[in-house]
Each structure stands twice: as C-alpha cells, then as structure tokens.
Protein backbone atom coordinates (compact mmCIF):
# COMPACT_ATOMS: atom_id res chain seq x y z
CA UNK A 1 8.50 17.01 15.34
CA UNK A 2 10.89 18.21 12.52
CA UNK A 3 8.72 17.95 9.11
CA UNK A 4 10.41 17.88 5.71
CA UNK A 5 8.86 20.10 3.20
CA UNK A 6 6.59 18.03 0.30
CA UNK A 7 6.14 19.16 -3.13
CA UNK A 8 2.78 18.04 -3.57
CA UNK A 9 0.19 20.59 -3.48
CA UNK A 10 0.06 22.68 -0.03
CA UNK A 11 -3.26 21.08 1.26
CA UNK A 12 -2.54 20.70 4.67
CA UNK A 13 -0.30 19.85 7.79
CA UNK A 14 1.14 22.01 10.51
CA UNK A 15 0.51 25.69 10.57
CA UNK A 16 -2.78 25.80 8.76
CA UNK A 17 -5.37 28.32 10.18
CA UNK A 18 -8.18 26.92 12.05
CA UNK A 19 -11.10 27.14 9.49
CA UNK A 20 -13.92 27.42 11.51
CA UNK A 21 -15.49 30.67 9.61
CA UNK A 22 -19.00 30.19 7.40
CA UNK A 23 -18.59 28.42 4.60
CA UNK A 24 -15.57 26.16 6.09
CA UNK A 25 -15.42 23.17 7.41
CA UNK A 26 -14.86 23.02 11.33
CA UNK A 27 -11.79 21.26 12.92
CA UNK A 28 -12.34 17.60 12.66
CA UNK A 29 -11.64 15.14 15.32
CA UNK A 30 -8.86 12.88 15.32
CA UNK A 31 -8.87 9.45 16.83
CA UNK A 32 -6.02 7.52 17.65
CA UNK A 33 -5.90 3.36 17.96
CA UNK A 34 -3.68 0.69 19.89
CA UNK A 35 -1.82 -1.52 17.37
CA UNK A 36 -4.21 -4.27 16.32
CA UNK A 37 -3.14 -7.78 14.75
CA UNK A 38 -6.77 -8.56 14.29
CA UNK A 39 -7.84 -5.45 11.91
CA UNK A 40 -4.73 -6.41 9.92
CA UNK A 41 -6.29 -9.62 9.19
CA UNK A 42 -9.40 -7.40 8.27
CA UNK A 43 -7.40 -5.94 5.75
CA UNK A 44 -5.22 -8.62 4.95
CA UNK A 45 -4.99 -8.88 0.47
CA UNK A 46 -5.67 -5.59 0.15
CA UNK A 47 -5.04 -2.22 0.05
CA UNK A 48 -3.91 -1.59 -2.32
CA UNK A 49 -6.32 -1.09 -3.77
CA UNK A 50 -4.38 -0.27 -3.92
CA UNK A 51 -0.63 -2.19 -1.00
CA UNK A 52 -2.17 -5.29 -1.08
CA UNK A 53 -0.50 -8.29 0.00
CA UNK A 54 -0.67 -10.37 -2.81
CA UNK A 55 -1.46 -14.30 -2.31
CA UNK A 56 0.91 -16.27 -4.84
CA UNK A 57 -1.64 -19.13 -4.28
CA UNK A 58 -1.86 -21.66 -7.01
CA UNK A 59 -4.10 -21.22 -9.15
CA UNK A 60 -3.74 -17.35 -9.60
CA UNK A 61 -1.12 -14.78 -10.34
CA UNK A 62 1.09 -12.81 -7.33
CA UNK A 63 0.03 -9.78 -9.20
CA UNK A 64 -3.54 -9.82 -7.68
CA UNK A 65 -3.13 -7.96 -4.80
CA UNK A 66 0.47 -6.84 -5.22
CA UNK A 67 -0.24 -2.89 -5.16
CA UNK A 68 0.75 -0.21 -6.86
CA UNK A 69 3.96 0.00 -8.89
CA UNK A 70 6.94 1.57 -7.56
CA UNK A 71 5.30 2.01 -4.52
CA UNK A 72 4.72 -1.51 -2.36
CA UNK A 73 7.54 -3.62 -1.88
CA UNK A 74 7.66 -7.29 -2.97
CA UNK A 75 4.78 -9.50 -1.84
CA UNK A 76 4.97 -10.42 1.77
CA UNK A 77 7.56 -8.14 2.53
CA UNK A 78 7.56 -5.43 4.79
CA UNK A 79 8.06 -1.70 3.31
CA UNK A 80 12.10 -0.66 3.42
CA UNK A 81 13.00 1.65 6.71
CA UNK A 82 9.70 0.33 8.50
CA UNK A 83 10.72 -1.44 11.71
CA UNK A 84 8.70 -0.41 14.52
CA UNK A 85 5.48 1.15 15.28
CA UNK A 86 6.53 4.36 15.83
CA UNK A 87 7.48 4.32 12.03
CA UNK A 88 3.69 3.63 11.59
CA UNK A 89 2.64 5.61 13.85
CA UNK A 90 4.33 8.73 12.24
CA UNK A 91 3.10 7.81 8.75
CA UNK A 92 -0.53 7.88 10.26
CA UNK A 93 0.52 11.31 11.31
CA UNK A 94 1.77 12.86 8.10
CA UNK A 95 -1.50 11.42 6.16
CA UNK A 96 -4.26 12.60 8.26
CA UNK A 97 -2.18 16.19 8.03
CA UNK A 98 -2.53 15.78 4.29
CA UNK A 99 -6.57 14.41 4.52
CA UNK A 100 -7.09 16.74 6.70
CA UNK A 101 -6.10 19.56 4.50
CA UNK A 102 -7.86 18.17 1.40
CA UNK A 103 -11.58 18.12 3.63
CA UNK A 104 -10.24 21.13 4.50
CA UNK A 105 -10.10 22.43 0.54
CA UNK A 106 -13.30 20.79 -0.37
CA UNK A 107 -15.37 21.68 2.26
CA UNK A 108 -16.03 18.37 3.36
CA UNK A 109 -17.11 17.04 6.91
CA UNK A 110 -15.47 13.72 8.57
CA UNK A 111 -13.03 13.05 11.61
CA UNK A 112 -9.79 11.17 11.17
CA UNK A 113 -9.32 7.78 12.97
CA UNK A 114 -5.30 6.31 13.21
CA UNK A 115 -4.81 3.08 13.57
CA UNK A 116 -1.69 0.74 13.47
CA UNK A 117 -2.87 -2.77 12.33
CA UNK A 118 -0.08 -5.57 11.99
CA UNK A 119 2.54 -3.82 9.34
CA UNK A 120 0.92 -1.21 8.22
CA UNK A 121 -0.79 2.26 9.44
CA UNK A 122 -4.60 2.66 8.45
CA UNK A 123 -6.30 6.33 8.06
CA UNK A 124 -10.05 6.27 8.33
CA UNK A 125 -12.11 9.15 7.39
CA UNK A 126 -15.75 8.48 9.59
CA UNK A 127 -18.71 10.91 10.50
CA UNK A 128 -20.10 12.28 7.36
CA UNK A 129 -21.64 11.36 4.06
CA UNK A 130 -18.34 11.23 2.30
CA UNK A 131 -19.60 9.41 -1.45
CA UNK A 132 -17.87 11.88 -3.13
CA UNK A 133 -14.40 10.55 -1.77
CA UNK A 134 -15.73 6.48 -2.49
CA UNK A 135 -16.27 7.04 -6.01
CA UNK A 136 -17.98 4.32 -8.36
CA UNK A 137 -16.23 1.22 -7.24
CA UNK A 138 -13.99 3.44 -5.16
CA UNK A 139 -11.96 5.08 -7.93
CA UNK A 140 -11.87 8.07 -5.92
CA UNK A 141 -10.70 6.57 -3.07
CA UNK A 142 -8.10 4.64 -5.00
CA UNK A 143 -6.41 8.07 -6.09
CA UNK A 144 -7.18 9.57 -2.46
CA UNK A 145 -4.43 6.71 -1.22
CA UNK A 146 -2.19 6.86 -4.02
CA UNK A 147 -1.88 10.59 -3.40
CA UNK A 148 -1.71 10.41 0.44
CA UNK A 149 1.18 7.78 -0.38
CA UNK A 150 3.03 9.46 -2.34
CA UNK A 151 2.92 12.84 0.52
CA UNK A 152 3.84 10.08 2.91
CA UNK A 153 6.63 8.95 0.82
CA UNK A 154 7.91 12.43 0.21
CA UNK A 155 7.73 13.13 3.95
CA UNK A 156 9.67 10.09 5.40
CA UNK A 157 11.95 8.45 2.17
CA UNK A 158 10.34 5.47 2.67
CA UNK A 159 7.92 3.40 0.61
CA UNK A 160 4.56 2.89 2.10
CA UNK A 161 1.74 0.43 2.43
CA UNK A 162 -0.78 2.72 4.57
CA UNK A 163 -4.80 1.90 3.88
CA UNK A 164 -6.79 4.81 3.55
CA UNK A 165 -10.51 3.87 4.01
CA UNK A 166 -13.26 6.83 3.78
CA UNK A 167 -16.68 5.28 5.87
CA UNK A 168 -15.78 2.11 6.19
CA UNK A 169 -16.12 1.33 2.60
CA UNK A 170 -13.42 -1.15 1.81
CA UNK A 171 -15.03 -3.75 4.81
CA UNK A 172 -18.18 -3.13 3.51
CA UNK A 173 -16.57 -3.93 -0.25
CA UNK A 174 -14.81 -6.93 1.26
CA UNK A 175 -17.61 -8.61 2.14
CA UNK A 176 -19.56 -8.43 -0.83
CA UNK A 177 -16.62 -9.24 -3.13
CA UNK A 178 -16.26 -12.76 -0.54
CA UNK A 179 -19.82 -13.23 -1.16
CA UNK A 180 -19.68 -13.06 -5.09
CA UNK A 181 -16.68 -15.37 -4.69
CA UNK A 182 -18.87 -17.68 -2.94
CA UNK A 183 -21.77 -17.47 -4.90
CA UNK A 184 -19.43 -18.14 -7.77
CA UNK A 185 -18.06 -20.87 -6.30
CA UNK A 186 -21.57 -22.68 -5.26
CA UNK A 187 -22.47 -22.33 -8.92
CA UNK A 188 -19.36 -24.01 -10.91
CA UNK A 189 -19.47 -26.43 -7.79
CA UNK A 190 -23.66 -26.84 -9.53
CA UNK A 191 -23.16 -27.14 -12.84
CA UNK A 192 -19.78 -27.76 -13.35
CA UNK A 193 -18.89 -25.09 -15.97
CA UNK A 194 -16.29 -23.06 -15.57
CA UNK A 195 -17.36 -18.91 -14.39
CA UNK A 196 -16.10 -15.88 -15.41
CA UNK A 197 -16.88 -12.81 -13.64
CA UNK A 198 -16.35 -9.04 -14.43
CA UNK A 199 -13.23 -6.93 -14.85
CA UNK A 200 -12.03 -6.05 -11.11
CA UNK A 201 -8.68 -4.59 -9.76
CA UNK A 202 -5.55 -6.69 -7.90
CA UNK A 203 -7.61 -5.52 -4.57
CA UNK A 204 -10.87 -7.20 -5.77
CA UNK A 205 -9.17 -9.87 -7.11
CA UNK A 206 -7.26 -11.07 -4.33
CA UNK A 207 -10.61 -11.48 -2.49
CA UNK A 208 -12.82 -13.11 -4.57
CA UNK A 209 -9.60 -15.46 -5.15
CA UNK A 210 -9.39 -16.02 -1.61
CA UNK A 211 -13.29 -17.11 -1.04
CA UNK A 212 -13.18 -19.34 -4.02
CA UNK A 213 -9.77 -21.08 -2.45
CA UNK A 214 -11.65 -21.01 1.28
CA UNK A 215 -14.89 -22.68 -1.15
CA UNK A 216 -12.78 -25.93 -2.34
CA UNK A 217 -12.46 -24.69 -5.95
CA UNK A 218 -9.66 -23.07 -7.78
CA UNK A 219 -9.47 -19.80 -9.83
CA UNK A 220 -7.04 -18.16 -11.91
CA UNK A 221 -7.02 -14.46 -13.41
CA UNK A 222 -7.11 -13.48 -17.08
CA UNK A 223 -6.58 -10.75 -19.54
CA UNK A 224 -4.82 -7.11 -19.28
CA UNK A 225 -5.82 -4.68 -16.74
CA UNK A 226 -8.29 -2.95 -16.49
CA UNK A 227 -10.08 -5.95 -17.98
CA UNK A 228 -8.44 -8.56 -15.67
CA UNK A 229 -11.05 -11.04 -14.38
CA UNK A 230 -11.35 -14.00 -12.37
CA UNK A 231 -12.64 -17.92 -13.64
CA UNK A 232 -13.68 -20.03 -11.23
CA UNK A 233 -12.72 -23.15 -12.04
CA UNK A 234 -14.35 -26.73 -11.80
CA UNK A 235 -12.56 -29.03 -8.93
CA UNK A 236 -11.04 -32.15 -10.99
C-alpha cells in the first residue's frame, strides 16, 4: 500500500523495528471489526471530543457537538473524499500506525482494535492500564485524537471524523454524562427552577443535551468556551 510521507513527528508506521528488547514495549495486537451501524449509534454526538455530530435541536446551539475547527465538516455531513468503507477502513490503518508508534515511544502497553461504525472509523486502544492517555476529563485523550487526525489528514488529503477511544473511556463517560443529564432533569422537573451545571466541552454537551431532550425538558448552552455550560430548563 503506497504511503505518503507525514510531517508530524516520526512515531510510527511501516518499517519500524520490532521493539521487543528490555525496556520496550512488545508488539501489540491489532484487532480488526465488521462495519457496525449499532456502535455508531454508541457514538453518535460525539467525538469529537472532539467530530461530533452536532444536534441543532431547539433549545441548544449546533456548536455542541460540532468538533474541532477546520477539521469536521458541517454538522450531519459526511467528511469530503469519504465514500466507502474502504476509505474508513484505510484511515483506521494509518492511525493505529501512528498509536502504535506513540505506545511504542512511551513505553506503554495496549493492543489496537479497528472498527468501522456507520461513517466513521473508530481506533480503540484496550489491554492495559492506559490513565495516562485518559487524562483528567480526558484532556489527554482529546489531544491523542486531534493529533492522530491531523497524521490521518496528512496521509490521505481528506478531513476526518475518526474516534479514538483509549479503554473504553468515552462509553464509560457517556453514560455518566446521560445520567447527570437525567438527574438534572428530575430535579428542575422537582422544583421547578431552572439548573445550571459545570463548564463541559461540545462532546459533553451534546450528551447531557440529549438526555435532558429524551427527559421532556429543554436546555440551552451558555457562555464562552471553556466555560460553556448547560441550563436545564423548566417545561412551560
């Protein structure tokens, strides 16, 4: 497979020595999915974290959710050049190259998992404590998919919406972020004042939007990021 040449740092991808010596981590394993409507749905808002598919509900902005700039195309439309899974498929390719080559550099443990999953490719990195590439509140992660985007994007022109997840921690995420929605919901629904939670990103957002919607009760989003919130409103 003919492989243009990035100019991000030389981390990883074809002709890398096998570092199996003391003191470096050993080949990892990589894993390789069917395409999947259903883990899209899993995924579906988000991101991206950073990619996210933004839900121009009303109530809240189309920002929440929309993904990085200059990166994710419009909301609800697929990335430019991507029309088959093969495109996908080959994205998957050139980011677990890069991951690989960044455990690789940091010593780290954890096999690779591919995945295509409705419109976009998903990376997972299993096995492994991996907390330091989570972050607090996944920051680390966040810049861990930015940069594998941007190799992606240098490898194949095109703009890119692949996930990267690192031990499952964006499902894990989801479902507490639905639950605070929820929770949030149940009390504005009790007392009938309006509830404003803490600064979150577009990713975070766009789920806690989504369980207030799914609740009965609208929200909206307010301020400047980083400090952009959610308020849970009271129905009429």
């Amino acid at each position: 497979m003919l492989r243009q040449e990035s100019q991000l740092p030389n981390v990883g991808g074809p002709g890398r020595e096998p570092r199996g010596e003391r003191g470096h981590r050993p080949a990892g394993v990589r894993r390789r999915s069917g395409p999947s409507r259903a883990g899209a749905d899993e995924f579906a808002g988000a991101g991206d974290d950073a990619g996210y598919d933004a839900g121009d509900d009303a109530g809240y902005d189309a920002g929440d959710g929309a993904g990085e700039p200059g990166l994710d195309p419009e909301p609800g439309a697929a990335a430019p050049g991507l029309t088959d899974v093969a495109d996908l498929e080959l994205e998957g390719e050139v980011a677990a190259d890069y991951i690989e080559g960044l455990l690789d550099v940091a010593d780290l443990d954890g096999d690779i998992d591919m995945d295509v999953e409705g419109d976009r490719a998903v990376v997972s990195v299993v096995g492994a404590t991996l907390d330091e590439l989570v972050g607090q509140r996944g920051e680390v992660l966040e810049a861990l998919q930015e940069l594998t985007r941007l190799a992606v994007h240098r490898h194949t022109g095109n703009r890119t919406r692949i996930m990267i997840d690192v031990g499952g921690y964006r499902q894990r995420r989801r479902a507490e972020l639905a639950e605070t929605g929820r929770d949030a919901a149940a009390e504005v629904k009790r007392t009938g004042v309006p509830k404003k939670l803490w600064a979150m990103n577009p990713f975070e957002r766009k789920i806690v939007h989504d369980a207030v919607a799914a609740a009965g009760l609208r929200s909206e989003s307010e301020g400047e990021e980083p400090d952009r919130r959610v308020v849970v409103l009271p129905g009429d």
